[in-house]
PDB file of N, CA and C in Angstrom:
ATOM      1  N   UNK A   1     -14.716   4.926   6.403  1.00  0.00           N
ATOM      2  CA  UNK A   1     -13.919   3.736   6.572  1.00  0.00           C
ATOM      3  C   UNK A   1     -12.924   3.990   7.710  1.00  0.00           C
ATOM      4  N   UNK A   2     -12.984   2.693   8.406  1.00  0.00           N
ATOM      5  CA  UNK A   2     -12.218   3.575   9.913  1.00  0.00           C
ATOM      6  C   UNK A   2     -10.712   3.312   9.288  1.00  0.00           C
ATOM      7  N   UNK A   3      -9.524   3.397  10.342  1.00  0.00           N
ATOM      8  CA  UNK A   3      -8.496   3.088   9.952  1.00  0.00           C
ATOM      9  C   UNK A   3      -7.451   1.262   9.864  1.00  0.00           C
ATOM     10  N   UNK A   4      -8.232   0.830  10.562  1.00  0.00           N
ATOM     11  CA  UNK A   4      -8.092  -0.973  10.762  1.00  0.00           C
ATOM     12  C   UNK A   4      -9.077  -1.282   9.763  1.00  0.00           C
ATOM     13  N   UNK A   5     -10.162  -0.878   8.732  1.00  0.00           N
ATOM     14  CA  UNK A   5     -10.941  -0.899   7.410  1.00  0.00           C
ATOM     15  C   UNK A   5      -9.743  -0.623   6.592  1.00  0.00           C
ATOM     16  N   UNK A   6      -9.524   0.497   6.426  1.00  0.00           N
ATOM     17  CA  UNK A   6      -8.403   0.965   5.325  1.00  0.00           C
ATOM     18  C   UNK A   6      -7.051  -0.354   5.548  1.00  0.00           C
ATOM     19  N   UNK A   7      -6.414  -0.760   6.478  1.00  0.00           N
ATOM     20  CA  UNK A   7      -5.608  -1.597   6.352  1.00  0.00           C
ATOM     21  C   UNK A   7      -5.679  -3.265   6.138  1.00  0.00           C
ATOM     22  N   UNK A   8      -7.038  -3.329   6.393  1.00  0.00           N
ATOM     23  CA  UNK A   8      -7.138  -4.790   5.890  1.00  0.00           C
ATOM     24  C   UNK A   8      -7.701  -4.677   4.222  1.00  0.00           C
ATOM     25  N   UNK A   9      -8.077  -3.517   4.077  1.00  0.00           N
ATOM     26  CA  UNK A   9      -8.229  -3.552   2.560  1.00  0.00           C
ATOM     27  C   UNK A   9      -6.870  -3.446   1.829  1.00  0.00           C
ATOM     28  N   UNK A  10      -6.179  -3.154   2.434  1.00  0.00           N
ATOM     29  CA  UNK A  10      -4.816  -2.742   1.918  1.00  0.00           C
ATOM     30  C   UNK A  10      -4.147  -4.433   1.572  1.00  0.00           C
ATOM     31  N   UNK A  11      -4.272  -4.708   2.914  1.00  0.00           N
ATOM     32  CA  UNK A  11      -3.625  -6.271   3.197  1.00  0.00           C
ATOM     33  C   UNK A  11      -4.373  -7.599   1.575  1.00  0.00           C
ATOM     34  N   UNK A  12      -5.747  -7.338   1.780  1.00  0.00           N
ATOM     35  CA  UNK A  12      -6.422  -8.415   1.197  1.00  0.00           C
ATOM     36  C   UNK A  12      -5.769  -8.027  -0.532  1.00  0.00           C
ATOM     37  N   UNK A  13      -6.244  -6.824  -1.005  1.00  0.00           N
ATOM     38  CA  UNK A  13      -5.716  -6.251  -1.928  1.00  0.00           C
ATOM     39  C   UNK A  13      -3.985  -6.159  -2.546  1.00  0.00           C
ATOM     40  N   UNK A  14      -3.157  -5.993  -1.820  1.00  0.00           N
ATOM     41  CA  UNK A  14      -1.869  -6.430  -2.328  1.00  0.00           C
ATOM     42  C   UNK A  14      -1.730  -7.828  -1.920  1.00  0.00           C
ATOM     43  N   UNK A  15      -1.902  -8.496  -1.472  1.00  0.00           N
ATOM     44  CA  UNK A  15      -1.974 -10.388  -1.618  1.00  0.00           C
ATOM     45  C   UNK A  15      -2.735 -10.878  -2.395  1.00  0.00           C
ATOM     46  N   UNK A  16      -3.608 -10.559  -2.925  1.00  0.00           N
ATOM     47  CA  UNK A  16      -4.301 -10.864  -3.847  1.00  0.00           C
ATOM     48  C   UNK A  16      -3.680 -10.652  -5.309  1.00  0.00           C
ATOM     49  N   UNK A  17      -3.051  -9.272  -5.683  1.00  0.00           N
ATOM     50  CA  UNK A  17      -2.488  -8.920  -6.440  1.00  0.00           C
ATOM     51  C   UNK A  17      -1.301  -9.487  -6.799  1.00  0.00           C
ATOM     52  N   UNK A  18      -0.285  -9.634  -6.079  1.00  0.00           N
ATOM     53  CA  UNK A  18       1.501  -9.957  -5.551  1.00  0.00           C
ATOM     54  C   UNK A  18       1.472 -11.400  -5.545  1.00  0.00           C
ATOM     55  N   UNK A  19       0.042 -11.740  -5.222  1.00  0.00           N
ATOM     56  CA  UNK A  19       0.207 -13.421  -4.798  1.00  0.00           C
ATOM     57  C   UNK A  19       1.032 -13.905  -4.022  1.00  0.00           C
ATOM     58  N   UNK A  20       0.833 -13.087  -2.365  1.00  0.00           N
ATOM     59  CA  UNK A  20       1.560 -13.585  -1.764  1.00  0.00           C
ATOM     60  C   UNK A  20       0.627 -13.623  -0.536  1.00  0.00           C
ATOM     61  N   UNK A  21       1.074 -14.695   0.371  1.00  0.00           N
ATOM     62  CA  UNK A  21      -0.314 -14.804   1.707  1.00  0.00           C
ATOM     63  C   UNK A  21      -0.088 -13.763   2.839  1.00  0.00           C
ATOM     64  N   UNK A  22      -1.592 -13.834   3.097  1.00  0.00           N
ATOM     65  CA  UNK A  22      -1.711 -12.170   3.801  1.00  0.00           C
ATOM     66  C   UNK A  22      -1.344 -12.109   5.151  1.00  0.00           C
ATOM     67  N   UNK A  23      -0.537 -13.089   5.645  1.00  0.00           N
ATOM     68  CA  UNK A  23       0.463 -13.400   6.426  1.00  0.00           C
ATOM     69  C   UNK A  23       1.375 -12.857   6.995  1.00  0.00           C
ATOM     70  N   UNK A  24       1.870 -13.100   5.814  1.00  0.00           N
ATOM     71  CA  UNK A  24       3.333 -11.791   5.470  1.00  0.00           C
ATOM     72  C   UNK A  24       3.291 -10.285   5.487  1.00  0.00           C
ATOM     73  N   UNK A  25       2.039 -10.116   5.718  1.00  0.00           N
ATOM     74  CA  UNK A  25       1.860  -8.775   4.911  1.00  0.00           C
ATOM     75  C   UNK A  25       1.613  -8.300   6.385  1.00  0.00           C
ATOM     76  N   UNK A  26       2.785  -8.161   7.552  1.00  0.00           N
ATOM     77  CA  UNK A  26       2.649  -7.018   8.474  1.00  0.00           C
ATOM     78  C   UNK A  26       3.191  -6.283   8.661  1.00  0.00           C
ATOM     79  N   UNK A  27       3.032  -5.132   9.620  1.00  0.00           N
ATOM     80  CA  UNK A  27       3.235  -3.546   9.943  1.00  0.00           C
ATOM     81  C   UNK A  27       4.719  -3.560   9.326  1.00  0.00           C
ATOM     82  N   UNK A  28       5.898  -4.025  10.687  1.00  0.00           N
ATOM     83  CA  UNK A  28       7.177  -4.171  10.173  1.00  0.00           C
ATOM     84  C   UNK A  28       7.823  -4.599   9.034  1.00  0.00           C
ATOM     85  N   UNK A  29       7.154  -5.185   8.250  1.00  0.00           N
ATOM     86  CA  UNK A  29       7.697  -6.201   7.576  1.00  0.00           C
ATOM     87  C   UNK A  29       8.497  -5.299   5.954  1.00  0.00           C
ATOM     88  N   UNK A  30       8.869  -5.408   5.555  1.00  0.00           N
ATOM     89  CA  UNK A  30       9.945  -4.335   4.682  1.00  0.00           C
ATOM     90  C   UNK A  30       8.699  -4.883   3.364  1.00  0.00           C
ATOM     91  N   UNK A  31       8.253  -3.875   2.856  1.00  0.00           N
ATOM     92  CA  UNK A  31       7.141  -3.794   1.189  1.00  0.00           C
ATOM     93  C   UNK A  31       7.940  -3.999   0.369  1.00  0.00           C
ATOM     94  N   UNK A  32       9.626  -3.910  -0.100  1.00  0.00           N
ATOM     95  CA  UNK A  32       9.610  -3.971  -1.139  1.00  0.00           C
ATOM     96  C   UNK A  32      10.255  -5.504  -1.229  1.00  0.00           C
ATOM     97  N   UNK A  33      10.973  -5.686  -0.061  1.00  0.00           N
ATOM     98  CA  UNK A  33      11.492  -7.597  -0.457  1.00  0.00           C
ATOM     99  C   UNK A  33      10.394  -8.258  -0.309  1.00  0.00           C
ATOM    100  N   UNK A  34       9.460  -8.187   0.658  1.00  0.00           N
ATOM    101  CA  UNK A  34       8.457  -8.912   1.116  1.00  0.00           C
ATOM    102  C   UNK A  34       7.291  -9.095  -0.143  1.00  0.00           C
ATOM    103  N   UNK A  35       6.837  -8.386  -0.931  1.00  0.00           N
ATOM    104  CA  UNK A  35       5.974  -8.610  -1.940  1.00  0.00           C
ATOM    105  C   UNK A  35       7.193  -9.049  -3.365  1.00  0.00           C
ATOM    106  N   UNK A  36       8.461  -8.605  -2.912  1.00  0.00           N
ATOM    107  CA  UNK A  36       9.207  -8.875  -3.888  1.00  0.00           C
ATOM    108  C   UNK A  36       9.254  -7.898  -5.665  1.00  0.00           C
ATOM    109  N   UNK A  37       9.021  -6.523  -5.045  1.00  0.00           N
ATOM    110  CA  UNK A  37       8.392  -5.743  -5.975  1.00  0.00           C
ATOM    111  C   UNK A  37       9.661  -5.101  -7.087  1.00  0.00           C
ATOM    112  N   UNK A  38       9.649  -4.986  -8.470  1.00  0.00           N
ATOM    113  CA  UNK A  38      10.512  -4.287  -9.015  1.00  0.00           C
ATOM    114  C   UNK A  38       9.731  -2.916  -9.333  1.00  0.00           C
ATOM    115  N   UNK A  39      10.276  -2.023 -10.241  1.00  0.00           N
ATOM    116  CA  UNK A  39       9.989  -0.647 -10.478  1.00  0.00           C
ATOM    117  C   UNK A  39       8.631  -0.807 -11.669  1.00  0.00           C
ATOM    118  N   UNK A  40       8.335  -1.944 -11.984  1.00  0.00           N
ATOM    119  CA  UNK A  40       7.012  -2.018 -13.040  1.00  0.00           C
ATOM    120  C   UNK A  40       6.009  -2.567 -12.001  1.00  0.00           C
ATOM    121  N   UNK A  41       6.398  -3.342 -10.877  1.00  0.00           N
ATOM    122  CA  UNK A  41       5.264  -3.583  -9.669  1.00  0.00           C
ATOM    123  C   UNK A  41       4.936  -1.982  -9.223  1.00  0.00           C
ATOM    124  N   UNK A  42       5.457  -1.459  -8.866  1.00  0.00           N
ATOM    125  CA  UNK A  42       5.497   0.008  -7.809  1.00  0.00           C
ATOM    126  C   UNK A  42       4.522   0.400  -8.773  1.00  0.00           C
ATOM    127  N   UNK A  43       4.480   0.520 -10.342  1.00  0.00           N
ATOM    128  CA  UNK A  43       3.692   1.130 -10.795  1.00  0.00           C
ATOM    129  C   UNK A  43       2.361   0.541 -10.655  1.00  0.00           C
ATOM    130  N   UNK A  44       2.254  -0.860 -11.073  1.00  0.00           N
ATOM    131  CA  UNK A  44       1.085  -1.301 -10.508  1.00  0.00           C
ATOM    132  C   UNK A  44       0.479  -1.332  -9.213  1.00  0.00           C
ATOM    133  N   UNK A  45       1.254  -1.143  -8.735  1.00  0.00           N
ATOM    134  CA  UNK A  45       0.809  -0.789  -7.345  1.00  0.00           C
ATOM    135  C   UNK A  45       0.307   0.702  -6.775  1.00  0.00           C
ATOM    136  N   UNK A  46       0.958   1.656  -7.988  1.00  0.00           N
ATOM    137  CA  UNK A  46       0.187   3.380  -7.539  1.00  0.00           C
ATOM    138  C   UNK A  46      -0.649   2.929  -8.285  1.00  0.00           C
ATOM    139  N   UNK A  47      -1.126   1.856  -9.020  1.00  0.00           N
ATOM    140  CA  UNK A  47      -2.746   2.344  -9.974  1.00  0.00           C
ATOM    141  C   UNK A  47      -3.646   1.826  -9.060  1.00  0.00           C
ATOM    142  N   UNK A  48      -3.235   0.550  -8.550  1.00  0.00           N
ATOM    143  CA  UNK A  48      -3.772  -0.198  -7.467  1.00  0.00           C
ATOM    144  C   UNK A  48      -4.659   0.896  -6.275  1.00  0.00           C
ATOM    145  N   UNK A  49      -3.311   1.676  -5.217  1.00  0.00           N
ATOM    146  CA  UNK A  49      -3.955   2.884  -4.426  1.00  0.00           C
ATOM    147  C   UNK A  49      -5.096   3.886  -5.221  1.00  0.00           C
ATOM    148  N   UNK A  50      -4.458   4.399  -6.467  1.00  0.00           N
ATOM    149  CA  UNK A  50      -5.392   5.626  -7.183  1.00  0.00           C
ATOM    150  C   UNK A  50      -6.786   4.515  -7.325  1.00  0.00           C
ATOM    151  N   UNK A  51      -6.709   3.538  -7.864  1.00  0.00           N
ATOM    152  CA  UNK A  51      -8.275   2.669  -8.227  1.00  0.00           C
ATOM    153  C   UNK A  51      -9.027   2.377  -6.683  1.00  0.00           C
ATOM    154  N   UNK A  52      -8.386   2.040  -6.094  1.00  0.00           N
ATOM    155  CA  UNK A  52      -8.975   1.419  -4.844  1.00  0.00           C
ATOM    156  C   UNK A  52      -9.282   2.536  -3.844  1.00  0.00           C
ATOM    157  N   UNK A  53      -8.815   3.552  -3.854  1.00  0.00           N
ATOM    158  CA  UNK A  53      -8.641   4.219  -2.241  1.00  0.00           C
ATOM    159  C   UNK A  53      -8.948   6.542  -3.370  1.00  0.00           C
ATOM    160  N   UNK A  54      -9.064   6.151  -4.348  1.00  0.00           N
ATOM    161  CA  UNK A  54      -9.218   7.478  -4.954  1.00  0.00           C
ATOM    162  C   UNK A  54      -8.680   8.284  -4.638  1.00  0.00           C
ATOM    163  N   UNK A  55      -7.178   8.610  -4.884  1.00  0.00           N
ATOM    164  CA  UNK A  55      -6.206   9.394  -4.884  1.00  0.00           C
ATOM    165  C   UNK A  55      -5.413   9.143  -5.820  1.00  0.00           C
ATOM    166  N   UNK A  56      -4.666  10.011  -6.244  1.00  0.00           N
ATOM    167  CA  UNK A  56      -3.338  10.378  -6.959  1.00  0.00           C
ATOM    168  C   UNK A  56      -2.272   9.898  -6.034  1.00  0.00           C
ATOM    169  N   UNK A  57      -1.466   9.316  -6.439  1.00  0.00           N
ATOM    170  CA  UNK A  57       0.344   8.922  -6.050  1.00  0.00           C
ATOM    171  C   UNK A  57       1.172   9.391  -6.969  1.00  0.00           C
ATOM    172  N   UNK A  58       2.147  10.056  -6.121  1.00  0.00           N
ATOM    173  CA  UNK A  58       3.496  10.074  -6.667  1.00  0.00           C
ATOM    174  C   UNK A  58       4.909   9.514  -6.553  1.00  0.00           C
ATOM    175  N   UNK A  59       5.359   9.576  -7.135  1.00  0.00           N
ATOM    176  CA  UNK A  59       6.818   9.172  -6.766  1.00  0.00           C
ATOM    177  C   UNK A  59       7.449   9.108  -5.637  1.00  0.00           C
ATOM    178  N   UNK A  60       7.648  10.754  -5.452  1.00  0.00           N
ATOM    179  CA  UNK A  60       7.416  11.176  -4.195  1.00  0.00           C
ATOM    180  C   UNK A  60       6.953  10.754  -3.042  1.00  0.00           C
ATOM    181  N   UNK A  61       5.926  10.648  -2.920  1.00  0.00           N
ATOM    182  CA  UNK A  61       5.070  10.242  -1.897  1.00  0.00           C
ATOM    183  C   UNK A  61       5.495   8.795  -1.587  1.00  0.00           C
ATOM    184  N   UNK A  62       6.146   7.845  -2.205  1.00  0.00           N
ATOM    185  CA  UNK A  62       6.666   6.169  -2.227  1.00  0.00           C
ATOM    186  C   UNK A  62       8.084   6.700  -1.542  1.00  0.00           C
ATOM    187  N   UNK A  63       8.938   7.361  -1.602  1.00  0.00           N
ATOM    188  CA  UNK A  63      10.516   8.326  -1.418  1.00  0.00           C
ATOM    189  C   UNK A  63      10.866   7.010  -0.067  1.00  0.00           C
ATOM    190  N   UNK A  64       9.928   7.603   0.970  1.00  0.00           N
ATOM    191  CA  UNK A  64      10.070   7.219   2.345  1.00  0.00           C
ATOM    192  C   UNK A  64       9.523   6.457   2.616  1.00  0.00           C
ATOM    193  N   UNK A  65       9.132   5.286   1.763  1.00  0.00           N
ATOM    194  CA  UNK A  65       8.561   3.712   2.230  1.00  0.00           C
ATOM    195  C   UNK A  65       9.318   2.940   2.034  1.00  0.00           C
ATOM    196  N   UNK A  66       9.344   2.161   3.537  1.00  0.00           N
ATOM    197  CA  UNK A  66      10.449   1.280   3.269  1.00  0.00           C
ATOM    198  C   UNK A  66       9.460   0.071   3.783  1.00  0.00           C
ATOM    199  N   UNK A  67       8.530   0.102   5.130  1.00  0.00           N
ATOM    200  CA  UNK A  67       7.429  -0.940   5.652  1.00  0.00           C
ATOM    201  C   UNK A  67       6.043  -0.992   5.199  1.00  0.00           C
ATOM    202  N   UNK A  68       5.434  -2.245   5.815  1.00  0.00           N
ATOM    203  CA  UNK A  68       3.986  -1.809   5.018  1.00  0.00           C
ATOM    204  C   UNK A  68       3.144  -1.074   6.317  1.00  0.00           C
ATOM    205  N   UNK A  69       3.742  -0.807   7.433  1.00  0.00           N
ATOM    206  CA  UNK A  69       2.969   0.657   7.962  1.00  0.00           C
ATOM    207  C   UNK A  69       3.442   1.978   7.806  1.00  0.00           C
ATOM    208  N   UNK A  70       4.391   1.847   6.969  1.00  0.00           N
ATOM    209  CA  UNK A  70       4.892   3.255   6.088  1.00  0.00           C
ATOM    210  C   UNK A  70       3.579   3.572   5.587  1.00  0.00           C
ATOM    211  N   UNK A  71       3.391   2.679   4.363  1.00  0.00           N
ATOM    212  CA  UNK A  71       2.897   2.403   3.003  1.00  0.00           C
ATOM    213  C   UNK A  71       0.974   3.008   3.817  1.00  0.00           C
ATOM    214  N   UNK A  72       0.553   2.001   5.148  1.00  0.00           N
ATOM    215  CA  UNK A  72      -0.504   2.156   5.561  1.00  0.00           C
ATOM    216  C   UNK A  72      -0.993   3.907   5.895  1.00  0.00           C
ATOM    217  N   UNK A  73       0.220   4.333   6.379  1.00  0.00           N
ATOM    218  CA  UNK A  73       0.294   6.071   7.059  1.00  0.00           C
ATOM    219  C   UNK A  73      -0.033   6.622   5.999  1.00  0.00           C
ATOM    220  N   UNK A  74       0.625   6.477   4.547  1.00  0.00           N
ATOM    221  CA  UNK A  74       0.735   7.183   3.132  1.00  0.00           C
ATOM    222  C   UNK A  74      -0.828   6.911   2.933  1.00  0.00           C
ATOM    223  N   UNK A  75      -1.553   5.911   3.141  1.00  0.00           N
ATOM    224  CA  UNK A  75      -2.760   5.732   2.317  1.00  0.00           C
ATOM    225  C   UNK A  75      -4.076   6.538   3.450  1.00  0.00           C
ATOM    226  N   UNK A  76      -3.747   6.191   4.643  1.00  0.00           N
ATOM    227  CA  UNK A  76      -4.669   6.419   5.750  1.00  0.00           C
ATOM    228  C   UNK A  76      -4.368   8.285   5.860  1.00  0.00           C
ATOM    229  N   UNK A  77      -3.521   8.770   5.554  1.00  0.00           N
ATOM    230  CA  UNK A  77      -3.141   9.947   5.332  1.00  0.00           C
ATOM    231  C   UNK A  77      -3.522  10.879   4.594  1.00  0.00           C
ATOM    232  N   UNK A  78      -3.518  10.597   3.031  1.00  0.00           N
ATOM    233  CA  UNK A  78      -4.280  11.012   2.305  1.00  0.00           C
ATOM    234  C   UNK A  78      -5.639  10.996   1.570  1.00  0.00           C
ATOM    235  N   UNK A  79      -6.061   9.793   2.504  1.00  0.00           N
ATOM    236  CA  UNK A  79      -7.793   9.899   2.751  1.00  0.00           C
ATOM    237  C   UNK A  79      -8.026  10.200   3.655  1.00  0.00           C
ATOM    238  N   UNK A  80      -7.056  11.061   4.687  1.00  0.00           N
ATOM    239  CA  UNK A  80      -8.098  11.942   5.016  1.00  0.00           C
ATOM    240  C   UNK A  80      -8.256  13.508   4.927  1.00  0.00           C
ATOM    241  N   UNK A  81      -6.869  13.685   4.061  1.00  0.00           N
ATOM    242  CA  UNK A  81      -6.588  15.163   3.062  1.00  0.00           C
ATOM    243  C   UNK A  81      -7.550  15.188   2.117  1.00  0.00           C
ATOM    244  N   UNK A  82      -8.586  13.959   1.628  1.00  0.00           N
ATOM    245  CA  UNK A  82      -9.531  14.093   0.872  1.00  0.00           C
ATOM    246  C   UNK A  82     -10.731  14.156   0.835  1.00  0.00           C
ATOM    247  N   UNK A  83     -10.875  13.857   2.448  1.00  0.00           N
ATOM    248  CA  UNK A  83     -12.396  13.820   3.008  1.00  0.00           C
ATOM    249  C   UNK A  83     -12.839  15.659   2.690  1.00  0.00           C
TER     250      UNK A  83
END
């Protein structure tokens, strides 16, 4: 999966989820006002990455997301620590 694969799956997948249009959902744009997420979303949202993209998330690993090309680096990152 190249890396513009991995981010529109990302895109279609949290708008779909969040119910919010996939519009909104660019590079700059701040993940946690923009989907409007509290601390029981975040969780649905690491089951979301672990189901979709087959990895483990941690806490940790969320620390330093503040955009959704944070969020894209974190996912495109550790698929490829898993290849």
């Amino acid at each position: 999966m190249t890396n513009e694969e991995i981010i529109e799956k990302i895109r279609t997948t949290l708008a779909e989820e969040f119910e919010v249009d996939i519009d909104v959902i660019q590079p700059d744009a701040p993940l946690m006002e923009t989907l409007e997420l509290d601390s029981l979303d975040l969780v649905d949202m690491v089951v979301l990455v672990e189901k979709n993209f087959g990895f483990n998330v941690t806490g940790q690993d969320f620390a330093g997301i503040k955009t959704f090309q944070d969020f894209y680096n974190l996912v495109i990152t550790r698929m490829q620590e898993t290849k």
